[in-house]
Protein backbone atom coordinates (compact mmCIF):
# COMPACT_ATOMS: atom_id res chain seq x y z
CA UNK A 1 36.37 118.44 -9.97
CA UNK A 2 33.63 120.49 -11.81
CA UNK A 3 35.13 121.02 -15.66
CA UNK A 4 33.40 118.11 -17.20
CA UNK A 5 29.91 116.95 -15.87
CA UNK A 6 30.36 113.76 -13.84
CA UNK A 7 30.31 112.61 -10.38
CA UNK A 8 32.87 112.99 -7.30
CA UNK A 9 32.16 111.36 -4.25
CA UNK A 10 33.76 112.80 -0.84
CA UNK A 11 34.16 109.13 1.47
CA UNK A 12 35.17 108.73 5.19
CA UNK A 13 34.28 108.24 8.37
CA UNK A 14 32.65 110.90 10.20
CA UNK A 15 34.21 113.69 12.23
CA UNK A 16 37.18 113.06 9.17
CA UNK A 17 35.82 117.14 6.99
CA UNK A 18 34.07 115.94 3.89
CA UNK A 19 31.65 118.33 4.59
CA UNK A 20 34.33 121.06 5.09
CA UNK A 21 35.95 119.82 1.91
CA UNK A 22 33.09 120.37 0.19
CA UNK A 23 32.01 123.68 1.34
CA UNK A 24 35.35 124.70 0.26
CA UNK A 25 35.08 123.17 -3.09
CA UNK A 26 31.14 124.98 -3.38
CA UNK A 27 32.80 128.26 -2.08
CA UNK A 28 36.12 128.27 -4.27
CA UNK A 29 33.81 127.27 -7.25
CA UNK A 30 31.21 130.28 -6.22
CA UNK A 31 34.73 132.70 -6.35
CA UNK A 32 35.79 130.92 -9.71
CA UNK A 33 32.17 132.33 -10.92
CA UNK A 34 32.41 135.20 -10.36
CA UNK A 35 36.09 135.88 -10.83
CA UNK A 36 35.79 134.75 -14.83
CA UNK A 37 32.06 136.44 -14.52
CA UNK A 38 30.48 133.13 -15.72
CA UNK A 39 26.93 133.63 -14.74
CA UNK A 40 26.77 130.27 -13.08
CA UNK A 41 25.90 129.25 -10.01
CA UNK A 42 26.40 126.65 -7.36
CA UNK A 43 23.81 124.27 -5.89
CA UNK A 44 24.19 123.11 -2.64
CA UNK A 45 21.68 120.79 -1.31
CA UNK A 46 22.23 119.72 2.41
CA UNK A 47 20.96 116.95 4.44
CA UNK A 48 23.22 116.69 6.89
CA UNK A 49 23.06 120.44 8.60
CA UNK A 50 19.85 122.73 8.21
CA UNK A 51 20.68 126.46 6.16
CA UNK A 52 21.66 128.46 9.29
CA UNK A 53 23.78 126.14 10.37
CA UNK A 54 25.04 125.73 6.87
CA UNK A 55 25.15 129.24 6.10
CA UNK A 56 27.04 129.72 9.55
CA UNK A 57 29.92 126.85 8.61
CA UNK A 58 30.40 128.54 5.01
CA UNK A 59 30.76 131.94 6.42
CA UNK A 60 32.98 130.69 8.68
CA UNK A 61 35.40 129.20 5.90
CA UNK A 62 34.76 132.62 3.90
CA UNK A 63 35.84 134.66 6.65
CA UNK A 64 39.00 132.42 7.44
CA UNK A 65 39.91 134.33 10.31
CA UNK A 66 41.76 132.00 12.74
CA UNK A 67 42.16 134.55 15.76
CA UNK A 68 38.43 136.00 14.95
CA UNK A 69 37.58 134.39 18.49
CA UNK A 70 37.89 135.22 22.42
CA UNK A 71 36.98 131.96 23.28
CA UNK A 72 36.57 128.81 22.07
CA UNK A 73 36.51 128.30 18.20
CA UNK A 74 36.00 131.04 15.54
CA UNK A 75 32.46 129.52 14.60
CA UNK A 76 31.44 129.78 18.35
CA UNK A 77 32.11 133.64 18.10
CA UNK A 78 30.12 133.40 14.75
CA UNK A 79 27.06 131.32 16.55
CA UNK A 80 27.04 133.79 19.42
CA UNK A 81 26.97 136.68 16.69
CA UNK A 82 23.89 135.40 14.94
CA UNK A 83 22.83 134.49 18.67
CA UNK A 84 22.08 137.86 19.30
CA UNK A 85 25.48 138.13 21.23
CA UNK A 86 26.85 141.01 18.76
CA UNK A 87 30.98 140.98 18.96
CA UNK A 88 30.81 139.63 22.80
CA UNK A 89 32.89 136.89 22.06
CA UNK A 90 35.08 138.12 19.29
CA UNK A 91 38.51 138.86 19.56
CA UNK A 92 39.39 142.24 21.09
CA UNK A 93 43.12 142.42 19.33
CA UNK A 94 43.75 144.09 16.48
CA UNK A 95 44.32 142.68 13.12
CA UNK A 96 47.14 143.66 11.13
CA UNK A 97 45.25 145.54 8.61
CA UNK A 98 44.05 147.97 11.66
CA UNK A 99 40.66 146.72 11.89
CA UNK A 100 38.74 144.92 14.94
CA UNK A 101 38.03 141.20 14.32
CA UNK A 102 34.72 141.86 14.66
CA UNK A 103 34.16 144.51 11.84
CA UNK A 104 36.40 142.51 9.70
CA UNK A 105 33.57 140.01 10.28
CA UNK A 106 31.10 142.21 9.82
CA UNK A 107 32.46 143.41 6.52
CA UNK A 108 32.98 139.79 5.47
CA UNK A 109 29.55 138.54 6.50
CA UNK A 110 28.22 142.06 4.20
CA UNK A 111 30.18 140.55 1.49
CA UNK A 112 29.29 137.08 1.36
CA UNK A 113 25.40 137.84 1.98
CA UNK A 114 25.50 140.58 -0.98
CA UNK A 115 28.31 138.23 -3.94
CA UNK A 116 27.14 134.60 -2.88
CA UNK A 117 23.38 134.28 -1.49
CA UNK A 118 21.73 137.52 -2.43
CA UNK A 119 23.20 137.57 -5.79
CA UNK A 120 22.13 134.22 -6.47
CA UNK A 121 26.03 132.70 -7.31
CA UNK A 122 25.32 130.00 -4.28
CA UNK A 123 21.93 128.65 -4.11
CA UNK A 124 21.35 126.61 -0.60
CA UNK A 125 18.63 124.18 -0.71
CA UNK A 126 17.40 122.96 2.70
CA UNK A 127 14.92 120.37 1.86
CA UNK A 128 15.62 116.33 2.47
CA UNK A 129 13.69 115.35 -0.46
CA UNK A 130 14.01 111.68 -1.23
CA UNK A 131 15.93 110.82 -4.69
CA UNK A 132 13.33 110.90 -6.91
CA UNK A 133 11.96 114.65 -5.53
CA UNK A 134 15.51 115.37 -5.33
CA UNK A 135 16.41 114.81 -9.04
CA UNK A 136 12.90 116.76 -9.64
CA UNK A 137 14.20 119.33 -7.44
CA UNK A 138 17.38 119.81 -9.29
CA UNK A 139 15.52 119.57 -12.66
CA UNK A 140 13.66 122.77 -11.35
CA UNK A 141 16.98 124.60 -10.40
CA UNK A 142 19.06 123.50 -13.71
CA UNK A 143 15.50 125.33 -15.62
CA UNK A 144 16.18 128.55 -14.02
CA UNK A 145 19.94 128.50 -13.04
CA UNK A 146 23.19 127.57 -14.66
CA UNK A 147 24.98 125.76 -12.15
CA UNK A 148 28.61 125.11 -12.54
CA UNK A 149 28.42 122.31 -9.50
CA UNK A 150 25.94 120.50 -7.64
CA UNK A 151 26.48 119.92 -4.05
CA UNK A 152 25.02 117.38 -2.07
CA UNK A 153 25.62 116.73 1.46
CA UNK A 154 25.00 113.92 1.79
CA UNK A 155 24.36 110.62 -0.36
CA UNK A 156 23.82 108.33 3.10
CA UNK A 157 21.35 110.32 4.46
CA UNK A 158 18.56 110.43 1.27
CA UNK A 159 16.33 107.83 1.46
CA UNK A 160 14.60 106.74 -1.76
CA UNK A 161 10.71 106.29 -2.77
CA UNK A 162 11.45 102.83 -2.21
CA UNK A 163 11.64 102.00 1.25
CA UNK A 164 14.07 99.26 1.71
CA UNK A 165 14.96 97.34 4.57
CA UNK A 166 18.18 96.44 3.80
CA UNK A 167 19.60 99.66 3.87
CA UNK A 168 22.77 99.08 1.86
CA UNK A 169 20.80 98.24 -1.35
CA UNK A 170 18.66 101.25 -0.93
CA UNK A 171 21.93 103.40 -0.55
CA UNK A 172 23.04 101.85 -3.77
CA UNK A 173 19.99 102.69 -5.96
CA UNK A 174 20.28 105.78 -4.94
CA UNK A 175 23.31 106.65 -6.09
CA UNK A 176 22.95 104.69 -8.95
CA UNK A 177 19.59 106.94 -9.46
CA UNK A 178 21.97 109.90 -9.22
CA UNK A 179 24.45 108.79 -11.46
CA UNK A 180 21.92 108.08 -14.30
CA UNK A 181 20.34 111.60 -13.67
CA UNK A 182 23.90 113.34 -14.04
CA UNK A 183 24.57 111.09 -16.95
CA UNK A 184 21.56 111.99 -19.07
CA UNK A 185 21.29 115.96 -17.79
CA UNK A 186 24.69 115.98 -18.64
């Protein structure tokens, strides 16, 4: 999906994990990064979800622990964590590498903060610019990073300068705005 510049569109209905498809793209392409030490970086611009939340749903795929959880879903333990809840809801079994689930969290959650957002390899940007700020925005970011994929979550939710009232033609130019940004930034 990311060796040659282009576009890929993730379509469906809601509720159907494009936006879980495409954190694990962002976060396998992060990985790829680093693993063959590229110096690149992802760009994730989200419209749909603010940062925490965001930042709470991709740590949640990093971790991948299905039976992190007491209750519920693993991301509830991970909400009530960042809730101020500490390991209340986590897990109390052990995991087969002898660990808690919750410090295997908390070493995770250490890991991911330091190799993906502190180091700069995943870039989250939590503005809802409309297209034409948004192609300024990523203008700005491709000046001071190398990014090996731009994420953006997503296209039916960024309005353009434009205002139009017929919604479905205003979806179009954007994309089409989008397109013809990728096309000459290469």
């Amino acid at each position: 999906l990311s060796l040659n510049s282009g576009l890929t569109f993730i379509c469906g209905y809601r509720g159907h994990g494009k936006t879980s498809f495409l954190n694990n793209i962002a976060l396998n392409e992060v990985r790829r990064n680093i693993a063959l030490q590229t110096g690149k970086s992802v760009l994730y611009f989200s419209y749909e979800v603010d940062k925490r939340r965001l930042i709470t749903d991709l740590l949640n795929t990093y971790v991948n622990d299905p039976e992190l959880q007491r209750t519920k879903t693993p991301i509830d333990a991970i909400h009530s964590y960042f809730k101020g809840h500490g390991g209340r809801f986590f897990s109390s079994q052990t995991r087969a590498d002898g660990r808690s689930h919750y410090d295997h969290f908390l070493a995770r959650k250490e890991e991911f903060s330091r190799d993906y957002l502190e180091s700069g390899n995943l870039i989250i940007v939590d503005e809802n610019y409309k297209v034409g700020q948004l192609l300024e925005a990523i203008r700005y970011y491709l000046s001071i990073y190398t990014p090996s994929i731009v994420c953006i979550d997503y296209a039916q939710l960024i309005y353009s300068e434009d205002y139009s009232r017929q919604r479905t033609e205003e979806i179009k130019k954007v994309v089409n705005d989008i397109k013809d940004f990728a096309n000459k930034e290469g």
